[in-house]
C-alpha atoms as a PDB file:
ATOM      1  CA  UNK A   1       0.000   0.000   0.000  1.00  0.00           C
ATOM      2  CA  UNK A   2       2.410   2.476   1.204  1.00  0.00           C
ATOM      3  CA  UNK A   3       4.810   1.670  -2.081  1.00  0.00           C
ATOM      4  CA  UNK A   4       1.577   2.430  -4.270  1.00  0.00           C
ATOM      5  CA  UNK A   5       0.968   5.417  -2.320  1.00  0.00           C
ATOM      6  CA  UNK A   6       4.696   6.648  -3.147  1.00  0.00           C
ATOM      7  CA  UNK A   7       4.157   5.786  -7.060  1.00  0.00           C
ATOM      8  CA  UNK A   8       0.813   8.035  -6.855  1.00  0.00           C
ATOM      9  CA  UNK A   9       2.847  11.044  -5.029  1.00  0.00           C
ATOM     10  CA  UNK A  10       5.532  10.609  -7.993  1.00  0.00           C
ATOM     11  CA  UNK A  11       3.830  11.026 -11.027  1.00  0.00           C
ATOM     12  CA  UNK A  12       1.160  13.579  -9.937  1.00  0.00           C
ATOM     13  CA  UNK A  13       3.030  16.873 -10.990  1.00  0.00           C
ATOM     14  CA  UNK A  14       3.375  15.445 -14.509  1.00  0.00           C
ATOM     15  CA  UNK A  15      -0.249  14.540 -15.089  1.00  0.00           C
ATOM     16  CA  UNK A  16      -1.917  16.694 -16.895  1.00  0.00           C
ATOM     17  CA  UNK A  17      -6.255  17.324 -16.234  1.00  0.00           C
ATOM     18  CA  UNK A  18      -8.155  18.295 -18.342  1.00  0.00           C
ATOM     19  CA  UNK A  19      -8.843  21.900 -18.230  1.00  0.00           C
ATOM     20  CA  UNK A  20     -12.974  23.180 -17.393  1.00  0.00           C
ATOM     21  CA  UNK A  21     -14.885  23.857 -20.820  1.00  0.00           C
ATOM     22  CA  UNK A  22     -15.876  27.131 -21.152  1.00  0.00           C
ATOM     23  CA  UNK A  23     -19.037  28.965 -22.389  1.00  0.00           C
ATOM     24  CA  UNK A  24     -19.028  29.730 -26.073  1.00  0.00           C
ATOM     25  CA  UNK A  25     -18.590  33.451 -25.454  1.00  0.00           C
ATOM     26  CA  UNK A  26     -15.427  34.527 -27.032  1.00  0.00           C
ATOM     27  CA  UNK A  27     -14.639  37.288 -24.386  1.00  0.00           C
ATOM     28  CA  UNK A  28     -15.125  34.879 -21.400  1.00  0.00           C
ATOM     29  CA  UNK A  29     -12.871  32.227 -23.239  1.00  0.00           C
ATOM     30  CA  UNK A  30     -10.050  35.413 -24.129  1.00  0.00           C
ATOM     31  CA  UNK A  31     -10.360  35.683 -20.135  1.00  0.00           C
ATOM     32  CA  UNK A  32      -9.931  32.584 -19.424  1.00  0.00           C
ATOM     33  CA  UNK A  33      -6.943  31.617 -21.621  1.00  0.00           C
ATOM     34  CA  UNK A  34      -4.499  34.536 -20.456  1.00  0.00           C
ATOM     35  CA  UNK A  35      -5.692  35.127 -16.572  1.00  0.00           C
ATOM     36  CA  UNK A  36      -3.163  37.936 -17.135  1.00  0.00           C
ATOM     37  CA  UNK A  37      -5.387  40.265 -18.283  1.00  0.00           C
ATOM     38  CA  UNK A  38      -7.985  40.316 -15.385  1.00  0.00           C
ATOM     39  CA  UNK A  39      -4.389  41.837 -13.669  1.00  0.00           C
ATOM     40  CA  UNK A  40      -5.809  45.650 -12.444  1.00  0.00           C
ATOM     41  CA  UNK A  41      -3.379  48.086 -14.279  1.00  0.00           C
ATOM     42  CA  UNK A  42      -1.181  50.097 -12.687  1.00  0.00           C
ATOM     43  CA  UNK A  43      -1.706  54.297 -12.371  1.00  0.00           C
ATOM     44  CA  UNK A  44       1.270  54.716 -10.161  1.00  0.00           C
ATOM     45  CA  UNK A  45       4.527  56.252 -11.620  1.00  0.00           C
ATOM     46  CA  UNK A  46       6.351  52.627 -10.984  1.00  0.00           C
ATOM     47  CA  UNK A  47       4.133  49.363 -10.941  1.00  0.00           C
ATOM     48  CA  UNK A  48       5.256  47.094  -8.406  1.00  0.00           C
ATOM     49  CA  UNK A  49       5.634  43.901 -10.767  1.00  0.00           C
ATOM     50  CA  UNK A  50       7.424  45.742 -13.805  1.00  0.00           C
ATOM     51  CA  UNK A  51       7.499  42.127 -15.595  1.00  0.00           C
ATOM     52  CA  UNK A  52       9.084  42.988 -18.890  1.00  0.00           C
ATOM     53  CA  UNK A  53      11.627  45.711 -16.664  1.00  0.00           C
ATOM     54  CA  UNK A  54      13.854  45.036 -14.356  1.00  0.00           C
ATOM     55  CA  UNK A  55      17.004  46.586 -12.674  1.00  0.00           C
ATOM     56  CA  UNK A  56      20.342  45.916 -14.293  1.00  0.00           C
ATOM     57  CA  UNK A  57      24.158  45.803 -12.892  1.00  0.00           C
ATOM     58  CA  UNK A  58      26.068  48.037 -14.760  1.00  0.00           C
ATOM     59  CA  UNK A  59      27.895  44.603 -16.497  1.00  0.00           C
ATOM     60  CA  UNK A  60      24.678  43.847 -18.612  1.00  0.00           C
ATOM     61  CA  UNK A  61      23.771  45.117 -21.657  1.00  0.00           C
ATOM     62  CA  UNK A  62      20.122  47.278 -21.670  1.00  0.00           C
ATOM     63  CA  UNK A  63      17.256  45.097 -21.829  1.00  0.00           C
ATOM     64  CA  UNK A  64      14.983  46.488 -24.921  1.00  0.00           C
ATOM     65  CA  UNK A  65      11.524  46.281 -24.040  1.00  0.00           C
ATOM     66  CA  UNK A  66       9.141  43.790 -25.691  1.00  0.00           C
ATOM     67  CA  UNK A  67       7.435  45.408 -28.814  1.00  0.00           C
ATOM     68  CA  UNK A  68       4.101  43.518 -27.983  1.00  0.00           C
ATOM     69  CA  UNK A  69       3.956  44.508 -23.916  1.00  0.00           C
ATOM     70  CA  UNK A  70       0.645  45.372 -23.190  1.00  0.00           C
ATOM     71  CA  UNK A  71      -0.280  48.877 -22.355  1.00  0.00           C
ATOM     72  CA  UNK A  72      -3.398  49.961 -20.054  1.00  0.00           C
ATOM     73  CA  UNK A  73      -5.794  52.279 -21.070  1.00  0.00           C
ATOM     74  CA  UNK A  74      -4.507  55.976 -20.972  1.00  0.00           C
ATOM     75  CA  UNK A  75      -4.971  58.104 -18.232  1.00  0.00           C
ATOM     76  CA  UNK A  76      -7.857  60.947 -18.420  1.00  0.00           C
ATOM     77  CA  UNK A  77      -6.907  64.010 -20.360  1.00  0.00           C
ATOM     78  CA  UNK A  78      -3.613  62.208 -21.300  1.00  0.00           C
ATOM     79  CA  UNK A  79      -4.450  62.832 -24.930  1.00  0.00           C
ATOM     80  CA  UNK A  80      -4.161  66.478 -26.246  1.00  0.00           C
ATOM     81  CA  UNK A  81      -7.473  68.004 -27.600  1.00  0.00           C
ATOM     82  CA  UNK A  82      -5.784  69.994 -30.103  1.00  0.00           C
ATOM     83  CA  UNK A  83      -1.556  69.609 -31.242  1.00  0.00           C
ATOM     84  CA  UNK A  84       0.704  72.291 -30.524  1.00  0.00           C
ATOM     85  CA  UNK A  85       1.388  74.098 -33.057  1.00  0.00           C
ATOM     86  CA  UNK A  86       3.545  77.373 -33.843  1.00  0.00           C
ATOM     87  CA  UNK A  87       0.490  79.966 -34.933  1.00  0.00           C
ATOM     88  CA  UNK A  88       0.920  81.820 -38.388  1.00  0.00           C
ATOM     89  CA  UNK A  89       1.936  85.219 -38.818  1.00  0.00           C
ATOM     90  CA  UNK A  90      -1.218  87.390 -40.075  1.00  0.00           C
ATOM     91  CA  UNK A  91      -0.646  88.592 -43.566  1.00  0.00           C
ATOM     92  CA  UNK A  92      -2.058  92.026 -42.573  1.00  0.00           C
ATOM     93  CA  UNK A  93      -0.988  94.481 -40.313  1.00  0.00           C
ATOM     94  CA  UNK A  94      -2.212  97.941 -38.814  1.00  0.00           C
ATOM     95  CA  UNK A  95       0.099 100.581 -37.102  1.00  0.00           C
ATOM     96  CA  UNK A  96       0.424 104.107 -35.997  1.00  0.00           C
ATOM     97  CA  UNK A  97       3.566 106.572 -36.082  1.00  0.00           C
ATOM     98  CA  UNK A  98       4.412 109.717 -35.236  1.00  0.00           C
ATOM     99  CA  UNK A  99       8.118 111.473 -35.352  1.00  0.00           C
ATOM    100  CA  UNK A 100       9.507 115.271 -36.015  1.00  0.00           C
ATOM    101  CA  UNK A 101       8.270 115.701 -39.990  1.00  0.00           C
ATOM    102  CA  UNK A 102       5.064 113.347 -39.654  1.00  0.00           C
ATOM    103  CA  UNK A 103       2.305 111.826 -37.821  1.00  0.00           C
ATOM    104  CA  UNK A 104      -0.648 109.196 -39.631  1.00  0.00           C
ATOM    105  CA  UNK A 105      -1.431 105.636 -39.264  1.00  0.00           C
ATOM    106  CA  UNK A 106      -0.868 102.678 -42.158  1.00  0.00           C
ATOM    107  CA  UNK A 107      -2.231  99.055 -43.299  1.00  0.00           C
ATOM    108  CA  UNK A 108      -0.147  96.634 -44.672  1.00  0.00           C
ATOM    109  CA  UNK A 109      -0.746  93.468 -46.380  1.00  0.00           C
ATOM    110  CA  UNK A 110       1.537  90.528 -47.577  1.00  0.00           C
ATOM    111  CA  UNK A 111      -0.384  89.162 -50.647  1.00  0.00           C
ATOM    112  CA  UNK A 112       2.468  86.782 -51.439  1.00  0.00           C
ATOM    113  CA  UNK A 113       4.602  85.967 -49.436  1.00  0.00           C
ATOM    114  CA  UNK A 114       5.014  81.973 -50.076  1.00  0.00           C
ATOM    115  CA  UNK A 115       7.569  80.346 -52.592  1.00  0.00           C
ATOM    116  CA  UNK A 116      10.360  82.821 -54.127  1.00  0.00           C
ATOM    117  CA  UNK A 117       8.511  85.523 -54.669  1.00  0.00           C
ATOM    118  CA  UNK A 118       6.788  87.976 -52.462  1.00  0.00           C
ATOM    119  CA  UNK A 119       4.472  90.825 -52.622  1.00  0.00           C
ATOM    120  CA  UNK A 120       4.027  93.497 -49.925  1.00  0.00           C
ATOM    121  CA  UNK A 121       1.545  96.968 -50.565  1.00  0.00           C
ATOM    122  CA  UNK A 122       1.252  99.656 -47.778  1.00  0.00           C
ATOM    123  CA  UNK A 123      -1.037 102.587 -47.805  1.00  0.00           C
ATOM    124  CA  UNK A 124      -1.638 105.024 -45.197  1.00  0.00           C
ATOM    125  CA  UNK A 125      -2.897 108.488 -44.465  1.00  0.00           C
ATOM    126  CA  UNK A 126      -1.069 111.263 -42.287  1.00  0.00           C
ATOM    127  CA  UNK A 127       0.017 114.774 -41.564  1.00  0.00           C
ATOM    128  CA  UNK A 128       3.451 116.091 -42.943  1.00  0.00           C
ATOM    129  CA  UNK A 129       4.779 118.294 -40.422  1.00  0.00           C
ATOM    130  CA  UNK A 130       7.980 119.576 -41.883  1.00  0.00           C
ATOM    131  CA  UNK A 131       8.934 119.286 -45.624  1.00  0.00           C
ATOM    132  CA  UNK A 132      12.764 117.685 -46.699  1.00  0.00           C
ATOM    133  CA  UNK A 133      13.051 115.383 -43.554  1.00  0.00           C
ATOM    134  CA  UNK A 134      12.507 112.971 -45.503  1.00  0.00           C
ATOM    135  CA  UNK A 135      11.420 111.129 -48.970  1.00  0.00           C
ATOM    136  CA  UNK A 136       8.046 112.771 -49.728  1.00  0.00           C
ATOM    137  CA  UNK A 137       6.781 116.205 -51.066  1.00  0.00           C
ATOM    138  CA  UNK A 138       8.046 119.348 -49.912  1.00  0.00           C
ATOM    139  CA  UNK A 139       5.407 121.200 -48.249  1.00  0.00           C
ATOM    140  CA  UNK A 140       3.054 120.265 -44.960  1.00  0.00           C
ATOM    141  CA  UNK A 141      -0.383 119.468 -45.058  1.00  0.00           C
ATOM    142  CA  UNK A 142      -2.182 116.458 -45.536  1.00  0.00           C
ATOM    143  CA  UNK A 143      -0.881 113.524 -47.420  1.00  0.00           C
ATOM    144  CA  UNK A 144      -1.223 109.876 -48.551  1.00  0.00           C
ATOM    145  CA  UNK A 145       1.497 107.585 -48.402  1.00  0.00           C
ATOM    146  CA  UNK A 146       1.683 103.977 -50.036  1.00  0.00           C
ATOM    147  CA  UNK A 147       4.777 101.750 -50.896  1.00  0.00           C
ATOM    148  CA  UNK A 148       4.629  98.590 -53.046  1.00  0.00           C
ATOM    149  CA  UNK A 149       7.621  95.935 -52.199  1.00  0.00           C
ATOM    150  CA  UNK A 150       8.330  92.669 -54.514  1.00  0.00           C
ATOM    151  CA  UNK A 151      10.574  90.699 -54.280  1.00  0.00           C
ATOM    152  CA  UNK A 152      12.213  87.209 -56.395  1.00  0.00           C
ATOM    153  CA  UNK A 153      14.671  84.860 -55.087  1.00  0.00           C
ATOM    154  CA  UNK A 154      16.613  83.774 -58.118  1.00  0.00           C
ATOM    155  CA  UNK A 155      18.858  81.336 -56.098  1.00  0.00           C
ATOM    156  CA  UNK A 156      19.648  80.081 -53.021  1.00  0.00           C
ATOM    157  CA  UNK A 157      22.479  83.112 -52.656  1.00  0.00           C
ATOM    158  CA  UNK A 158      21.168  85.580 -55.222  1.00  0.00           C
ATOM    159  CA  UNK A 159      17.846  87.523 -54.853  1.00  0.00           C
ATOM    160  CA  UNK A 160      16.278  90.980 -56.275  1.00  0.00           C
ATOM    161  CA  UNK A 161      13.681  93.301 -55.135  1.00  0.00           C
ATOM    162  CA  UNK A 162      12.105  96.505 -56.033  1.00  0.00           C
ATOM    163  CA  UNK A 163      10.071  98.877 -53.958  1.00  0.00           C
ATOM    164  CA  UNK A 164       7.972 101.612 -55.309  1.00  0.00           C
ATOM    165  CA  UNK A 165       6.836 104.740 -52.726  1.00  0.00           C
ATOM    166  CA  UNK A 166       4.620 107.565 -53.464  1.00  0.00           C
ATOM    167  CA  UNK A 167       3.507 110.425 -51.284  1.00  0.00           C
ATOM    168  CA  UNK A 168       0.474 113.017 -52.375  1.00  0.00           C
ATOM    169  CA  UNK A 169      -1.226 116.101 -51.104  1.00  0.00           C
ATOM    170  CA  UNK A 170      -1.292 119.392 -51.634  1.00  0.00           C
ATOM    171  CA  UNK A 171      -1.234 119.632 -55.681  1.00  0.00           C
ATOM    172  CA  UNK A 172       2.268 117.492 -55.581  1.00  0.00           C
ATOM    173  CA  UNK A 173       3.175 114.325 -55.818  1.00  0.00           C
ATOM    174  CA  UNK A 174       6.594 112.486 -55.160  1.00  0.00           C
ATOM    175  CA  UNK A 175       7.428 109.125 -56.318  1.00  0.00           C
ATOM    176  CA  UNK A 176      10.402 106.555 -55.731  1.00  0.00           C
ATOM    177  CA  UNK A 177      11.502 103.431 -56.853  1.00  0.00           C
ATOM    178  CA  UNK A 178      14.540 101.376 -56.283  1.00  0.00           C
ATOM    179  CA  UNK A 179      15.811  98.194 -57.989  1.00  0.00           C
ATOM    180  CA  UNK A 180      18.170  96.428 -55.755  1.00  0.00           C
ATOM    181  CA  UNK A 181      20.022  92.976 -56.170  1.00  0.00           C
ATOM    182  CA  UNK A 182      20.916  91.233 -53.120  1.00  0.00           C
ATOM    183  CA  UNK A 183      24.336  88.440 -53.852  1.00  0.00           C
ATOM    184  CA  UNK A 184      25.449  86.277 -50.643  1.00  0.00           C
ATOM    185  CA  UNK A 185      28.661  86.005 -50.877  1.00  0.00           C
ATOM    186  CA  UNK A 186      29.755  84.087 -47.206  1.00  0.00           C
ATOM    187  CA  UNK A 187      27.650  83.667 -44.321  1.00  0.00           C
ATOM    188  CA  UNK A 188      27.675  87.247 -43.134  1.00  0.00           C
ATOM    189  CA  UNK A 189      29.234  89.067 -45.876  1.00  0.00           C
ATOM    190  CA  UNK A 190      26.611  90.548 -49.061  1.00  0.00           C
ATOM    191  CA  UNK A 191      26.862  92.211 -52.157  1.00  0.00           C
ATOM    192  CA  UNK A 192      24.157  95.056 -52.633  1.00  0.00           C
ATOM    193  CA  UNK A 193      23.343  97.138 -55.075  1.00  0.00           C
ATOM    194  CA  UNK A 194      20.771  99.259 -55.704  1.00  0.00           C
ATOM    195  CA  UNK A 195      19.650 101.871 -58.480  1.00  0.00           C
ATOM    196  CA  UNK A 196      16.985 104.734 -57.171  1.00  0.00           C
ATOM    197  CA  UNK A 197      14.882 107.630 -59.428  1.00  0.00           C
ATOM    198  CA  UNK A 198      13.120 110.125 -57.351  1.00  0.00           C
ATOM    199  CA  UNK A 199      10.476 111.906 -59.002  1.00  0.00           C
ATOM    200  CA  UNK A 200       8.786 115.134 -57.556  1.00  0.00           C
ATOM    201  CA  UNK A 201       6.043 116.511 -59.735  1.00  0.00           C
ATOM    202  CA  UNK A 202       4.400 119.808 -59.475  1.00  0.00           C
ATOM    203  CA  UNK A 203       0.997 121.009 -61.224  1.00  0.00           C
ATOM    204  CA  UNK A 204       2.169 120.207 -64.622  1.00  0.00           C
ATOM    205  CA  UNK A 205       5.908 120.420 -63.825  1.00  0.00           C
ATOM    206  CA  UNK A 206       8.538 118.447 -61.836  1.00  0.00           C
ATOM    207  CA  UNK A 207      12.020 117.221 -61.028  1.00  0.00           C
ATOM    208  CA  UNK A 208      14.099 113.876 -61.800  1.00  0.00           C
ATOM    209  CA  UNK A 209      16.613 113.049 -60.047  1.00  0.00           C
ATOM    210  CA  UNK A 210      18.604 109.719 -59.738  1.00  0.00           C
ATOM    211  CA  UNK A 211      21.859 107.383 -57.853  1.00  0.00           C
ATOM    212  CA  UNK A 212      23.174 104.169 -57.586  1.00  0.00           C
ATOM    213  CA  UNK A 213      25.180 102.162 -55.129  1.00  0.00           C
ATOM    214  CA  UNK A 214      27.378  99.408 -54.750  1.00  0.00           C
ATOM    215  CA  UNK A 215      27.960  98.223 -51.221  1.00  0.00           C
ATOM    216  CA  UNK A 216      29.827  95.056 -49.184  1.00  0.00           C
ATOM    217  CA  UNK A 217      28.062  94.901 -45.925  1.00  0.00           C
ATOM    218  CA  UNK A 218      28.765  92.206 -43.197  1.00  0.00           C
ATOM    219  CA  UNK A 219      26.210  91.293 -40.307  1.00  0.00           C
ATOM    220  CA  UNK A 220      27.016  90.758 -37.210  1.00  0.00           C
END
């Protein structure tokens, strides 16, 4: 008896029972195939288990975490509502002034201002204070101001621009334009040049007048 008592306590860790049959619901047999999963999750900055981490001695290489390690649900609010993202800059702008020869307010808009080329226009309304302070007609009163600015990169060092500026009031009008071209030459040394008419008109008369310069400037 007590030797087939003995043979009974050998072989009993490698029989194998039959396991229970489950219901036919998928989720219940899921459950019941990996008991892992009715495991709470953990919501603490460290779970106490950590079964796919664990500490290293410095002699070991890093463990790389398993690809397929389950995840618990994320945490409330964990997921943004909106991305982050850097806002635009508004094509159109608004500003006041006010210095020693004039005083008046302006609206700008960029209508192009994507690709290589770009296209700025300006117009405003103001005061002229004192005449010859600067480009503009040459007595005060009342005057409208506008300036149109393009602008083409031709390549990645190389690029040319032209700006138009008028000023009216008073029976005159003053107008001038400058063609520039813009050559990088190192990373803070350029080429400019730029070719300017000034034209003053009055009544049924006026004045032309016009320069050019060549110039090696260097930014700090």
């Amino acid at each position: 008896m007590s030797a087939l008592l003995g043979l009974v306590l050998l072989t009993a860790p490698f029989v194998t029972l039959p396991s229970p049959a489950f219901p036919a619901d998928p989720t219940l047999a899921a459950l019941g195939s990996d008991p892992a999963q009715l495991r709470l999750f953990c919501y603490s900055t460290r779970c106490g288990d950590e079964e796919w981490r664990r500490m290293r001695s410095p002699t070991e290489s890093p463990i790389v975490p398993d690809s397929g390690a389950r995840r618990g649900p994320a945490l409330p609010r964990s997921t943004p509502w909106i991305g982050l993202h850097v806002s635009a800059r508004s094509r159109e702008s608004t500003a006041s002034y006010s210095n020693d020869w004039r005083i008046g307010t302006r609206y700008r808009v960029e209508a192009v201002r994507n690709g290589p080329t770009r296209v700025g226009v300006q117009l405003g309304a103001g005061y002229r204070l004192a005449p010859l302070s600067d480009d503009g007609i040459h007595m005060p009163g009342p005057v409208m101001r506008g300036v149109v600015e393009i602008g083409h990169r031709i390549t990645p060092r190389a690029e040319w621009n032209q700006r138009i500026q008028f000023e009216t009031g008073q029976g005159t009008t003053f107008v001038k334009q400058s063609v520039g071209l813009d050559v990088s030459l190192w990373p803070a040394w350029t080429l400019e040049s730029d070719f300017t008419i000034r034209h003053d008109e009055y009544g049924r008369s006026g004045s032309e007048s016009a320069e050019s310069s060549l110039q090696l400037r260097r930014r700090f």
